[in-house]
N, C-alpha and C. Protein backbone atom coordinates (compact mmCIF):
# COMPACT_ATOMS: atom_id res chain seq x y z
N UNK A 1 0.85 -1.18 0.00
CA UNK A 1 0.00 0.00 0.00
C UNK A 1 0.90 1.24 0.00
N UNK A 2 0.26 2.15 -0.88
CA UNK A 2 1.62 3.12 -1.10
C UNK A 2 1.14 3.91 0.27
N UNK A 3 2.58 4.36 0.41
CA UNK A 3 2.63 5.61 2.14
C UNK A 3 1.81 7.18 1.69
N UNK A 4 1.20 7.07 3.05
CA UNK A 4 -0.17 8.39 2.44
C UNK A 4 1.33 9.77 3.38
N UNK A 5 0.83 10.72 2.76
CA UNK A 5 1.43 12.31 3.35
C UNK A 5 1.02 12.98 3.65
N UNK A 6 1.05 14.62 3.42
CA UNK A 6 0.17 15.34 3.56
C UNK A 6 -0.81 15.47 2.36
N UNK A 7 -1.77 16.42 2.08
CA UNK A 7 -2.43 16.91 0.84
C UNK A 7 -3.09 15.53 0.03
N UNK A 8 -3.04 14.49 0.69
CA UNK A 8 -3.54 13.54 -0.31
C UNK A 8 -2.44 13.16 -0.80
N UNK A 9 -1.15 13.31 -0.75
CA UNK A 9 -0.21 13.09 -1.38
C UNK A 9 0.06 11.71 -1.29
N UNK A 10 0.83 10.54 -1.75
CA UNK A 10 1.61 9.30 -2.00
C UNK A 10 2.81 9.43 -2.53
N UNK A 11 3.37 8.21 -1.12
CA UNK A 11 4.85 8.18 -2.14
C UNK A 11 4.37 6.62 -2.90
N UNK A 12 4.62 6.45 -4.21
CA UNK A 12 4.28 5.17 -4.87
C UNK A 12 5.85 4.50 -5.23
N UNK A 13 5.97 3.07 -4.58
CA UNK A 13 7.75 2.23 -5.36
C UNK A 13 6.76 1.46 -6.76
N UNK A 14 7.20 1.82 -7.69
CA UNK A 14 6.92 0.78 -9.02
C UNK A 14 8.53 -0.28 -9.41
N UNK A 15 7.91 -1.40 -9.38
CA UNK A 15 9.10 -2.17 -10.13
C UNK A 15 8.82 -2.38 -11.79
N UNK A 16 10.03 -1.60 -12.40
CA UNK A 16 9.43 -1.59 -13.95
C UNK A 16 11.02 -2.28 -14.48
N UNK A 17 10.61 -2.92 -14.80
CA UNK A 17 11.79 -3.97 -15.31
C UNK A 17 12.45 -4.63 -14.34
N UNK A 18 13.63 -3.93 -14.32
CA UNK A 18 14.76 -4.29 -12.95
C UNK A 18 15.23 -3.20 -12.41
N UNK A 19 13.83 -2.21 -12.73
CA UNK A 19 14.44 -0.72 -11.93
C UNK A 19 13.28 -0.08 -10.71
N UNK A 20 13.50 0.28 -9.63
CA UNK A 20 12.37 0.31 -8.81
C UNK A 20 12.65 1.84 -8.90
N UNK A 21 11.71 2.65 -9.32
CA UNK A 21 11.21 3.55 -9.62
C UNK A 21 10.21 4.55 -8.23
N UNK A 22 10.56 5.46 -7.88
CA UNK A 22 9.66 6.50 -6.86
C UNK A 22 8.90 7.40 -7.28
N UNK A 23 7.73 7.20 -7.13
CA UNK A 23 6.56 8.78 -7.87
C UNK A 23 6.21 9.26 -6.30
N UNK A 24 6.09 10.73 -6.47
CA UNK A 24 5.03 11.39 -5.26
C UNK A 24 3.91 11.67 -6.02
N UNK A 25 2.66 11.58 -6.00
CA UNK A 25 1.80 11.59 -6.63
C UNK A 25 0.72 12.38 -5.55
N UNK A 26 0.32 13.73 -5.92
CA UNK A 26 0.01 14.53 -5.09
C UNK A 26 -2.04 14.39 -5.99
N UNK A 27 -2.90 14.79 -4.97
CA UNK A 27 -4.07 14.99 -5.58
C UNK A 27 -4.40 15.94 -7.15
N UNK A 28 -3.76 17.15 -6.60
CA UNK A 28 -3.77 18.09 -7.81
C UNK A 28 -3.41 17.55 -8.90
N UNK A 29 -2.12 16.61 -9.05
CA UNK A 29 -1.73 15.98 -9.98
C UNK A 29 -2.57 14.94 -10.64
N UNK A 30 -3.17 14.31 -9.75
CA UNK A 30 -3.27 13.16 -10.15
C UNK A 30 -5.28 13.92 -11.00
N UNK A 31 -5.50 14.81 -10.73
CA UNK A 31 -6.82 15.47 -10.73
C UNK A 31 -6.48 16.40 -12.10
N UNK A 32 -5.38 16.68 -12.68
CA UNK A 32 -4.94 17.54 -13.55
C UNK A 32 -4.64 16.32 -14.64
N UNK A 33 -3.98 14.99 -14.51
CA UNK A 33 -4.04 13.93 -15.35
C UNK A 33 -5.48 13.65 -15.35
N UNK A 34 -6.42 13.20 -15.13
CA UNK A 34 -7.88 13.04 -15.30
C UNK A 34 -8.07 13.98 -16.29
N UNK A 35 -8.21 15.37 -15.71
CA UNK A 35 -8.87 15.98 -16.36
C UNK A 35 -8.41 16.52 -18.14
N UNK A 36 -7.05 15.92 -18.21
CA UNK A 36 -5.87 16.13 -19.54
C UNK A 36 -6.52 14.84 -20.28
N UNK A 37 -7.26 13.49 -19.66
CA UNK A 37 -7.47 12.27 -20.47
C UNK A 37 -8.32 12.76 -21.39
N UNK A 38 -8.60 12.71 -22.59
CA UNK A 38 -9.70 12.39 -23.70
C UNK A 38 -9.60 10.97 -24.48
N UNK A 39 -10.48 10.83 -25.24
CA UNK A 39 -10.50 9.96 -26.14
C UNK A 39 -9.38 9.64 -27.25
N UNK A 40 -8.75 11.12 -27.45
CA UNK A 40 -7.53 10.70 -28.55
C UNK A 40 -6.49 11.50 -27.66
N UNK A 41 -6.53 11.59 -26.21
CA UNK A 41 -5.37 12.21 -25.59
C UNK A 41 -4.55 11.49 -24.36
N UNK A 42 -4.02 10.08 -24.65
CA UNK A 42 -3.74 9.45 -23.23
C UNK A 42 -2.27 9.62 -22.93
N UNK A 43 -1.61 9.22 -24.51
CA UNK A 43 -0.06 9.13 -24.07
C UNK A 43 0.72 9.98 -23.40
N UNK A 44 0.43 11.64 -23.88
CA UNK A 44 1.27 12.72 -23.84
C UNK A 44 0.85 13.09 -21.76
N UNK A 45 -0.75 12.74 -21.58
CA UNK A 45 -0.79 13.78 -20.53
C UNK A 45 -0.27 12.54 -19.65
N UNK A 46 -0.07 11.14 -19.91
CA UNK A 46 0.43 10.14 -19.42
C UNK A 46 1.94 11.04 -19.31
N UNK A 47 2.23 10.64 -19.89
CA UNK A 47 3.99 10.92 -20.22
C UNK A 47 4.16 11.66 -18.86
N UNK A 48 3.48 13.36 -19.13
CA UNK A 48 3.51 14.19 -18.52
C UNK A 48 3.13 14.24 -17.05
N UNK A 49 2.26 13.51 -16.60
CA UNK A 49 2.30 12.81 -15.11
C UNK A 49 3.22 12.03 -14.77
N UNK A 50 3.57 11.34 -15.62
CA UNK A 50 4.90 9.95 -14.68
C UNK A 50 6.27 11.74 -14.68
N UNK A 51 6.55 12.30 -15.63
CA UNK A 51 7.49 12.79 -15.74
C UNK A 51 7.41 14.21 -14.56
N UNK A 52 6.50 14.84 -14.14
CA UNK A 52 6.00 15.35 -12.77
C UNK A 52 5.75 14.58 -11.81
N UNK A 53 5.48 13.84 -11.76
CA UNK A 53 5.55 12.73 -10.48
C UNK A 53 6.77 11.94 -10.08
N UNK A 54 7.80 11.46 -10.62
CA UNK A 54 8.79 10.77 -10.35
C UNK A 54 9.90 11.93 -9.25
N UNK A 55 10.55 10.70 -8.70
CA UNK A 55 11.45 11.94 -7.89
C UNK A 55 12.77 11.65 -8.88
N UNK A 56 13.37 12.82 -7.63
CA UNK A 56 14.36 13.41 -9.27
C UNK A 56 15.16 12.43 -9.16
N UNK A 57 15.95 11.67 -8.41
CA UNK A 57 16.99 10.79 -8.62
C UNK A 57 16.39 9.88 -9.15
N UNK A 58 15.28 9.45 -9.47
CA UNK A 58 14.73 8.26 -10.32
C UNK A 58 14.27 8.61 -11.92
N UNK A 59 13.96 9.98 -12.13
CA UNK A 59 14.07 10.52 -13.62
C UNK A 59 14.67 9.99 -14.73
N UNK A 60 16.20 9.92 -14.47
CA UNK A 60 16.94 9.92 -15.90
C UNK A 60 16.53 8.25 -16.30
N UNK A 61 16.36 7.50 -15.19
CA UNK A 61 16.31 6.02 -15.55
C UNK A 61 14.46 6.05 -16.23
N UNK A 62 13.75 6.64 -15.30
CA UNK A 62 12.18 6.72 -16.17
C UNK A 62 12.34 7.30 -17.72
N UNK A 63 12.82 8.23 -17.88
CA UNK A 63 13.02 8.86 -19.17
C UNK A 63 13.38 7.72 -20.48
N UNK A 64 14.62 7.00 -19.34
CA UNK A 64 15.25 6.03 -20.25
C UNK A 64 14.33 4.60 -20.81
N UNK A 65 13.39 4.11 -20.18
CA UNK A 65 12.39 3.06 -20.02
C UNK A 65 11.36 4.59 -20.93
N UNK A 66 10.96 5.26 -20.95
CA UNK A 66 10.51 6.02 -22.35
C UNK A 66 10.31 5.97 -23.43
N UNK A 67 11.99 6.36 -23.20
CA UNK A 67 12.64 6.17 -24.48
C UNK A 67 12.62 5.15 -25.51
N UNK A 68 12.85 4.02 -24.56
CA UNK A 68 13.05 2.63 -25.05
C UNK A 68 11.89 2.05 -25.03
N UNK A 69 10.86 1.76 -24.21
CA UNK A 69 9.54 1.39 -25.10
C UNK A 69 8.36 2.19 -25.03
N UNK A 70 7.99 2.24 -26.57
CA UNK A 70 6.94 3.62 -26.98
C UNK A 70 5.91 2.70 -26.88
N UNK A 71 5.01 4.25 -26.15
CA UNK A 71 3.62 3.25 -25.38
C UNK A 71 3.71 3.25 -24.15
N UNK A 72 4.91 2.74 -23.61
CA UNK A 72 4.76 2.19 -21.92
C UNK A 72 4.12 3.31 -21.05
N UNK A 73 3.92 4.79 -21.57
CA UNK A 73 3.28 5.67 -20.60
C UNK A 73 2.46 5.24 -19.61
N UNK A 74 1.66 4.57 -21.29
CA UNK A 74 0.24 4.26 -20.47
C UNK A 74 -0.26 3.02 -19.45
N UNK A 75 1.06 2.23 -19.56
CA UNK A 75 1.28 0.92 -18.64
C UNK A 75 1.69 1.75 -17.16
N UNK A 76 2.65 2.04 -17.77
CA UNK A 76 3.09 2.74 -16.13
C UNK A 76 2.03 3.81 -15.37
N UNK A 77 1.52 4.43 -16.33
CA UNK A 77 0.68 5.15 -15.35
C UNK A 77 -0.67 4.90 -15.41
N UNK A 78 -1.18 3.58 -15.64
CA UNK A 78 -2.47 3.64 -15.06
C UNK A 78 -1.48 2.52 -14.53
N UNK A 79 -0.88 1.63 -13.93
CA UNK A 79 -0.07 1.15 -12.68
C UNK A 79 -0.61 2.61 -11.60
N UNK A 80 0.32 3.70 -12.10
CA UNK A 80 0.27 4.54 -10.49
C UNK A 80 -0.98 5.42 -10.60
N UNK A 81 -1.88 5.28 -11.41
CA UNK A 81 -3.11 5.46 -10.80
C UNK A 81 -3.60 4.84 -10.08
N UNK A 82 -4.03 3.17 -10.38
CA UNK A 82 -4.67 2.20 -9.65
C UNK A 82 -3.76 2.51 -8.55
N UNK A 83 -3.06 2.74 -8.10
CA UNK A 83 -2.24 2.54 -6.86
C UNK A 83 -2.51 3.83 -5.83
N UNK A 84 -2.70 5.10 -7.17
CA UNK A 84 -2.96 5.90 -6.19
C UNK A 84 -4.85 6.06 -5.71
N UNK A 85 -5.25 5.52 -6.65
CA UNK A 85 -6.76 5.62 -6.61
C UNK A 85 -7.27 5.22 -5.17
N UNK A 86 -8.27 5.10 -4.27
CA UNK A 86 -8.61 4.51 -3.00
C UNK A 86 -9.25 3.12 -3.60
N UNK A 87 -9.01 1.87 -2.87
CA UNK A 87 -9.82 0.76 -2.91
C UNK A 87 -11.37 0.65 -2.40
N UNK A 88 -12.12 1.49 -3.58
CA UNK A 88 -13.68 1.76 -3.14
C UNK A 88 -14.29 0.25 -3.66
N UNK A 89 -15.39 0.49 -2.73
CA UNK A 89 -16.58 -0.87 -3.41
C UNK A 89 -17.69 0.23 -3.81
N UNK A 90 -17.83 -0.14 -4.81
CA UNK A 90 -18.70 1.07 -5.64
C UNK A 90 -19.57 -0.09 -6.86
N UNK A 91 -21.01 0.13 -6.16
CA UNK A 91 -21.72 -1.06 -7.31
C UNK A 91 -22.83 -0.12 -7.53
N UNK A 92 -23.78 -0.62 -8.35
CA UNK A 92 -24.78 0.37 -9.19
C UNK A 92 -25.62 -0.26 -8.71
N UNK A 93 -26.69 0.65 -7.94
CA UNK A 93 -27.85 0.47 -7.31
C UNK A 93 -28.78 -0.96 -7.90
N UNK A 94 -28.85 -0.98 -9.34
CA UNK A 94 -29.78 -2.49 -9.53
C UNK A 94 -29.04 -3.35 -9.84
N UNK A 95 -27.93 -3.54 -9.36
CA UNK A 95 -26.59 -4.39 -9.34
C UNK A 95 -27.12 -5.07 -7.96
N UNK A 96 -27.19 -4.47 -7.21
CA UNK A 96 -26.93 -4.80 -5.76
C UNK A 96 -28.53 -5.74 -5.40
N UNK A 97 -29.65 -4.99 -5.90
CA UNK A 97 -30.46 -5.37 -6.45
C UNK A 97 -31.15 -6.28 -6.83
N UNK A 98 -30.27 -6.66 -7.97
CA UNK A 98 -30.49 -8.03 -8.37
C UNK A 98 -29.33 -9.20 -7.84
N UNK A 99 -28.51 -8.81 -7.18
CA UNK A 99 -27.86 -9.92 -6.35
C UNK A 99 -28.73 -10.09 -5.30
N UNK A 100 -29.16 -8.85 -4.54
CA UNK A 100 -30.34 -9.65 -3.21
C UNK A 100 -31.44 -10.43 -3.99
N UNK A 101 -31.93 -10.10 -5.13
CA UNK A 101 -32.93 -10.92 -5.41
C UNK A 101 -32.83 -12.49 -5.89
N UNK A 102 -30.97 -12.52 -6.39
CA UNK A 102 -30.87 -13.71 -6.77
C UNK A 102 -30.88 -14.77 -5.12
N UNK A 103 -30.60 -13.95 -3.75
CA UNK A 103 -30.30 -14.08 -2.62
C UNK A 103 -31.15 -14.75 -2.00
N UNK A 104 -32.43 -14.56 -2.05
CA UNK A 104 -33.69 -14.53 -1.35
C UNK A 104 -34.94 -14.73 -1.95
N UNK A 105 -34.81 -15.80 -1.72
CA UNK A 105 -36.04 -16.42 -2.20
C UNK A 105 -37.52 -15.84 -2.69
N UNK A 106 -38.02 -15.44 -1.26
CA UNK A 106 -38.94 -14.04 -0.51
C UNK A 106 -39.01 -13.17 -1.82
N UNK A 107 -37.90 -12.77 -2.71
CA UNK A 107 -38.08 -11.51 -3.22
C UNK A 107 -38.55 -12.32 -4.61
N UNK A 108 -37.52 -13.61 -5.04
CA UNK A 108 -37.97 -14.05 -5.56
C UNK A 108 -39.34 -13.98 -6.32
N UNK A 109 -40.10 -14.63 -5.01
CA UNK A 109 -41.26 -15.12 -5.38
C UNK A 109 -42.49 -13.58 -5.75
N UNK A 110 -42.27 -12.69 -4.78
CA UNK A 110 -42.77 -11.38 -5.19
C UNK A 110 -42.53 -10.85 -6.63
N UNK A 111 -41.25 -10.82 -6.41
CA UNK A 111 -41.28 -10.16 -8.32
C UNK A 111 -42.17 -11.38 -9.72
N UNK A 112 -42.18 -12.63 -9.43
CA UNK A 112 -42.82 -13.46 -10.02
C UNK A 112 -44.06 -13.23 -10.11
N UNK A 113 -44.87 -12.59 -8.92
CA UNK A 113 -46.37 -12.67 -8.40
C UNK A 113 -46.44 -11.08 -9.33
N UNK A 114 -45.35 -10.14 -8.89
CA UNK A 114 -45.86 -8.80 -9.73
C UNK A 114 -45.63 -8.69 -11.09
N UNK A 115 -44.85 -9.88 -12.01
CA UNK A 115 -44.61 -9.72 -12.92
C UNK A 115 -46.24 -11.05 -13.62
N UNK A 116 -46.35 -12.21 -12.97
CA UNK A 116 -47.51 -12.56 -13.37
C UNK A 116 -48.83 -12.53 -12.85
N UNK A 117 -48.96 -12.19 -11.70
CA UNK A 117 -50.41 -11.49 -11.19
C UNK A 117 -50.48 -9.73 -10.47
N UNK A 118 -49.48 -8.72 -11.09
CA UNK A 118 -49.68 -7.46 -11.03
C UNK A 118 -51.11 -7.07 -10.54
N UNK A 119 -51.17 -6.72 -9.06
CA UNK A 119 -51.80 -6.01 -8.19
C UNK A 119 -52.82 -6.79 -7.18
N UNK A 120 -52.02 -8.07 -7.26
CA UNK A 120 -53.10 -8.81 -6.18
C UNK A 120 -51.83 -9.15 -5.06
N UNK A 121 -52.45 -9.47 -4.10
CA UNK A 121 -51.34 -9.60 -2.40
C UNK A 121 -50.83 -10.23 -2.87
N UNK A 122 -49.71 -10.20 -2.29
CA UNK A 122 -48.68 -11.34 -1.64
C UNK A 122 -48.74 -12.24 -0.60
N UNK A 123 -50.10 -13.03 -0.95
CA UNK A 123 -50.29 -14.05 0.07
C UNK A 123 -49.86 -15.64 -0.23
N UNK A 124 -49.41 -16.79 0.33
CA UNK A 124 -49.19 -18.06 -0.20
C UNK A 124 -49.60 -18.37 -1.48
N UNK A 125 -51.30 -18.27 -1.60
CA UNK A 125 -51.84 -18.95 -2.98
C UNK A 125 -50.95 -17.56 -4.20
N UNK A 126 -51.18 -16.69 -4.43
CA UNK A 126 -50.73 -15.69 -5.03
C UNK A 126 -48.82 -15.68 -5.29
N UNK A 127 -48.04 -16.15 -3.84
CA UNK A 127 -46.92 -16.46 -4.28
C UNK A 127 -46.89 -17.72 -4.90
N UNK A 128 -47.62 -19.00 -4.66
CA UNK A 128 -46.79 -19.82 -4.99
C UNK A 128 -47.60 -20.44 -6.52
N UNK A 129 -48.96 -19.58 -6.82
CA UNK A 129 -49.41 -19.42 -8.36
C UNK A 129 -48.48 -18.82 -9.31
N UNK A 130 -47.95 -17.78 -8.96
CA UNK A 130 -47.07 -16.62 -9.72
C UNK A 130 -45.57 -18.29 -9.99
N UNK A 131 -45.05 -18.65 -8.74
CA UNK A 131 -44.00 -19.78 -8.80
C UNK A 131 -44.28 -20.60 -9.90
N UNK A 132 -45.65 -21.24 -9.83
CA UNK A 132 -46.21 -22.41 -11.25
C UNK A 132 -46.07 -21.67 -12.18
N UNK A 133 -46.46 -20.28 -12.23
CA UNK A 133 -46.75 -19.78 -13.93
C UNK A 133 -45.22 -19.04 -14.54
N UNK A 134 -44.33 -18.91 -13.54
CA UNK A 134 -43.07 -18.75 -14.48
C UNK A 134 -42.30 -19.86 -14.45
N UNK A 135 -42.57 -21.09 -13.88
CA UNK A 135 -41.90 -22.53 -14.41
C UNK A 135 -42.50 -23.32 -15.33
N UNK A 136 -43.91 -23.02 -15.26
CA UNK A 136 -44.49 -23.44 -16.44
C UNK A 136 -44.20 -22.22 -17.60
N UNK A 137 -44.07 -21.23 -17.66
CA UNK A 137 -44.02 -20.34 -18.74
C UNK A 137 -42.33 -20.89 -19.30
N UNK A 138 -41.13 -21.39 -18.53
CA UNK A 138 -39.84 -21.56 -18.64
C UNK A 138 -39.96 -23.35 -19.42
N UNK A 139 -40.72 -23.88 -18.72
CA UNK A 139 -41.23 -25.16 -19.41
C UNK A 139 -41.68 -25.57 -20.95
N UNK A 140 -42.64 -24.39 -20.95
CA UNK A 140 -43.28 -23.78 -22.29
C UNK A 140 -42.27 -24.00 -23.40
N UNK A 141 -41.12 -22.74 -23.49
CA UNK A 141 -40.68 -22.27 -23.84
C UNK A 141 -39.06 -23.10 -24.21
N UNK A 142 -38.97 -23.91 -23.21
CA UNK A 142 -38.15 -25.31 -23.14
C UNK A 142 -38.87 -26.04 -24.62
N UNK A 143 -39.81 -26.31 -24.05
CA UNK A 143 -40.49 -27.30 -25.17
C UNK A 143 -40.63 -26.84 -26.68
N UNK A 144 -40.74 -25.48 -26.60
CA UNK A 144 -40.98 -24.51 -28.42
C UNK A 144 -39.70 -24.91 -28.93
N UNK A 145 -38.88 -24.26 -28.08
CA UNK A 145 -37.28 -24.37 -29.17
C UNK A 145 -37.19 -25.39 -29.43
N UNK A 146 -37.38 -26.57 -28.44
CA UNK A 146 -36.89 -27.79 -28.85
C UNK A 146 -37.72 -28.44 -30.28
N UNK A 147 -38.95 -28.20 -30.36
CA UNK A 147 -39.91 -28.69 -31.15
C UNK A 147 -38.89 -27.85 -32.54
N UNK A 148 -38.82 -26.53 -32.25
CA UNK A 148 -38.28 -25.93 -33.66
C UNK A 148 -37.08 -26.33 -33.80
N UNK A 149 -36.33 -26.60 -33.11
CA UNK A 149 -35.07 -27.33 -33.38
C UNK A 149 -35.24 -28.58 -34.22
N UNK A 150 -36.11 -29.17 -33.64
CA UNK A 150 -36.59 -30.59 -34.17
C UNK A 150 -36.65 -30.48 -36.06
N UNK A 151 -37.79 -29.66 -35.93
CA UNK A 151 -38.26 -29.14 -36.99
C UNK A 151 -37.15 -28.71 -38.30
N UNK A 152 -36.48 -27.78 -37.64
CA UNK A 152 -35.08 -27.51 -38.77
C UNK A 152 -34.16 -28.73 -39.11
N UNK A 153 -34.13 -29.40 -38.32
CA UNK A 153 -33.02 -30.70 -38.94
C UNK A 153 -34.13 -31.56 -39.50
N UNK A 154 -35.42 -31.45 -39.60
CA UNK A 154 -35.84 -32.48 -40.43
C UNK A 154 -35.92 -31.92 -41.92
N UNK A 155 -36.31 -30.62 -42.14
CA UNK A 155 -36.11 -30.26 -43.34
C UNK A 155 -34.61 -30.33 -44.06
């Protein structure tokens, strides 16, 4: 875990080849690369972050790994982004959603009842009618393809 400082700041060690490499990677910076990314703009504002971020006795050797493979900007520095980024759990509201529903039975059976008897309770007969009519509707539907499957290899 890279060492936190003041300002949001990080010191980040990268091992890039056989050279271990030091960035300070301050918020502003790392908020000024974001905001430099576009669609046809990664390498240069890349470049331009590892080359403001590195400390100076580790420079001439970053420059040199540059130099020598075109492209690597963007390896190395989304490396010290992910590193500087925080380890969030960040999921999208009907993400979460539909994992409790795959979870729980209970919800299960409700969304079944509102998707095949829309606006009557949620009582036993009502959950476990709604249960028959989307295993029989999955049954159904088992049986069509197969019949048309059938059907195409006989012609």
């Amino acid at each position: 875990m890279p060492a936190k400082t003041n300002n949001n700041a990080q010191i980040i060690e990268l091992t890039i080849g056989d050279k271990e490499i030091t960035f300070e990677v301050t918020r502003d910076q790392y908020n000024k690369l974001i905001n430099k990314l576009g669609p046809n703009q990664k390498v240069a504002p890349m470049h331009n972050f590892l080359v403001e971020t590195v400390r100076d006795e580790n420079k001439p050797a970053l420059l040199e790994i540059l130099a020598d493979y075109p492209g690597s900007e963007v390896g190395i520095g989304g490396e010290l982004v992910e590193a500087y980024s925080p380890d969030l759990q960040i999921a999208v509201k009907a993400e979460r959603l539909a994992q409790a529903l795959e979870e729980n039975t209970y919800s299960q059976l409700c969304a079944y009842a509102d998707k095949w008897l829309p606006g009557m309770e949620k009582d036993d007969d009502t959950l476990g009618a709604a249960l028959f009519l989307e295993k029989d509707y999955w049954r159904n539907l088992e049986t069509a393809v197969a019949n048309g499957i059938g059907k195409a290899w006989k012609n």
